[in-house]
Protein backbone atom coordinates (compact mmCIF):
# COMPACT_ATOMS: atom_id res chain seq x y z
CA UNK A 1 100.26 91.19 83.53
CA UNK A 2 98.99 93.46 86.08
CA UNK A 3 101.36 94.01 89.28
CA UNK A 4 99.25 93.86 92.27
CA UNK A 5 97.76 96.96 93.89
CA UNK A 6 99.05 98.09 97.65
CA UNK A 7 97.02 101.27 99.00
CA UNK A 8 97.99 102.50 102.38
CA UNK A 9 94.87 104.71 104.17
CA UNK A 10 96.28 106.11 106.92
CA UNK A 11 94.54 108.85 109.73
CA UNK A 12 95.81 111.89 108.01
CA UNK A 13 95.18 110.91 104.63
CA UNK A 14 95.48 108.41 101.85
CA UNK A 15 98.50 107.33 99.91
CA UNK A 16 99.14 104.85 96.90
CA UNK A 17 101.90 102.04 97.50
CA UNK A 18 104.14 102.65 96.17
CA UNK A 19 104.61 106.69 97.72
CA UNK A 20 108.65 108.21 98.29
CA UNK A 21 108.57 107.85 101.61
CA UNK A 22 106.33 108.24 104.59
CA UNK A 23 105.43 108.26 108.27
CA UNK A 24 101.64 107.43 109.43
CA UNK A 25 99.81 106.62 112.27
CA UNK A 26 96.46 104.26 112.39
CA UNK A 27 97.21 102.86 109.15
CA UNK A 28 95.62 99.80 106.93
CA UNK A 29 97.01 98.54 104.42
CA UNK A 30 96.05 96.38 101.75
CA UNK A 31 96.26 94.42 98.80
CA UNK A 32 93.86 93.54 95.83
CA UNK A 33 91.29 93.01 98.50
CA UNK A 34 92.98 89.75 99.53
CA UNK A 35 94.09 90.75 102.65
CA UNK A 36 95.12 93.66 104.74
CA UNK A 37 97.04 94.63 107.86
CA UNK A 38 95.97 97.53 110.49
CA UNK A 39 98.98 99.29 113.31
CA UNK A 40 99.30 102.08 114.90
CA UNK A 41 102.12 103.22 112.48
CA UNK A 42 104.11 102.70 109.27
CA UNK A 43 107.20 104.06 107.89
CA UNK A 44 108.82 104.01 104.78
CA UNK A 45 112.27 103.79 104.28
CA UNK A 46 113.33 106.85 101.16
CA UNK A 47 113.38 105.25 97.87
CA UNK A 48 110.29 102.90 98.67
CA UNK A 49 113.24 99.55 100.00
CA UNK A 50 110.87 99.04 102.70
CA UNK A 51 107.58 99.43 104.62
CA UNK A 52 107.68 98.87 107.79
CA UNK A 53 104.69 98.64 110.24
CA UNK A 54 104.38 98.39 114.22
CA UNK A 55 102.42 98.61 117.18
CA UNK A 56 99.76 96.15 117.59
CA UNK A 57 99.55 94.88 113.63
CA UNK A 58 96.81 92.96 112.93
CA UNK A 59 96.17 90.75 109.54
CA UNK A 60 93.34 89.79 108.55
CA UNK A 61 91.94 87.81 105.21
CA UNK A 62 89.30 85.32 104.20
CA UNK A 63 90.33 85.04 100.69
CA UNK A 64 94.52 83.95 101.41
CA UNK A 65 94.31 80.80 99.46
CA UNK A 66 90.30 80.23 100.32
CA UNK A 67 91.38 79.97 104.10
CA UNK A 68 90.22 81.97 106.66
CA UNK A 69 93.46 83.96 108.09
CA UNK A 70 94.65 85.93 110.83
CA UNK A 71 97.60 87.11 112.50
CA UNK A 72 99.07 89.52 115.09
CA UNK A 73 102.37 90.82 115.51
CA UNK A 74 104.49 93.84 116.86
CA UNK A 75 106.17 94.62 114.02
CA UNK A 76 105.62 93.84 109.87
CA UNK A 77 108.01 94.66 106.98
CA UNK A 78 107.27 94.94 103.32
CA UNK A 79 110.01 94.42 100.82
CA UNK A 80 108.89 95.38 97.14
CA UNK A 81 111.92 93.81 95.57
CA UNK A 82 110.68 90.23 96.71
CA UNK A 83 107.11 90.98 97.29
CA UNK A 84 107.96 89.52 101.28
CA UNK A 85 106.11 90.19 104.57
CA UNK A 86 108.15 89.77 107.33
CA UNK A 87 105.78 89.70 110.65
CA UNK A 88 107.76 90.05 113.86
CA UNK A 89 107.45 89.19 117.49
CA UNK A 90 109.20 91.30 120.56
CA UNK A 91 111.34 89.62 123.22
CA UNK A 92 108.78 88.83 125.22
CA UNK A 93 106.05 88.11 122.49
CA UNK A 94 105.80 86.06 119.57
CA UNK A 95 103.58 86.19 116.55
CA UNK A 96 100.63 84.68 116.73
CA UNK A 97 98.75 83.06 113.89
CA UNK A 98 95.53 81.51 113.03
CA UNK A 99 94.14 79.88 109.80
CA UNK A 100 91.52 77.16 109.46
CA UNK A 101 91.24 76.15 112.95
CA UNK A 102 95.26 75.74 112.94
CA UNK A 103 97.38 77.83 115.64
CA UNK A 104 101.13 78.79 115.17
CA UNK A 105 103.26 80.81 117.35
CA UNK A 106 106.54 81.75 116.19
CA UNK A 107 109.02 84.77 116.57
CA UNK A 108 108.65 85.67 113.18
CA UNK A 109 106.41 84.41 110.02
CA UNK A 110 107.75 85.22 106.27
CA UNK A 111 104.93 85.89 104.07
CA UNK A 112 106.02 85.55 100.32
CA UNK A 113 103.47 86.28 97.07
CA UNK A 114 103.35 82.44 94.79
CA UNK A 115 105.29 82.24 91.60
CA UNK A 116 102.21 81.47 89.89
């Protein structure tokens, strides 16, 4: 079975997900085409435990489960072990989300890959 692809493009070059560790600035980041998420920088915690993304992180996707999908946030984690977005709001901001037509705000939205 093929484990799903993450690239990470970021300004000042191009790196493969999984990479050691980095620090980037006007990333995108995405995943077998299905979706992706843009910010204005991502950081990767040394032995690849976590990505973490912030400043104005946008995702986007028109193929998440044949809905149309969208989200913003101030701050997104990826955790490899459990394949888990974590999108976050700030104090004063919550994540927003949109997908068919249906709106959800929430201080933070978990994002997990199906079993199947």
């Amino acid at each position: 079975q093929d484990k799903e692809r993450y690239e990470l493009q970021a300004k000042r070059g191009s790196y493969l997900f999984p990479a050691n560790s980095l620090t980037a600035e006007m990333v995108k980041v995405s995943m077998n085409s299905a979706f992706f998420l843009e910010a204005d920088k991502a950081n990767m915690l040394e032995g690849r435990e976590m990505l973490e993304l912030t400043g104005k992180v946008r995702l986007m996707s028109l193929l998440w489960k044949d809905k149309q999908t969208y989200a913003l946030a101030e701050k997104a984690c990826y955790h490899p072990k459990t394949e888990t977005f974590i999108l976050s709001g700030s104090p004063t901001s919550k994540v927003l989300c949109w997908q068919n037509g249906a709106t959800l705000a929430a201080p933070e939205i978990h994002i997990q890959q199906d079993t199947k």
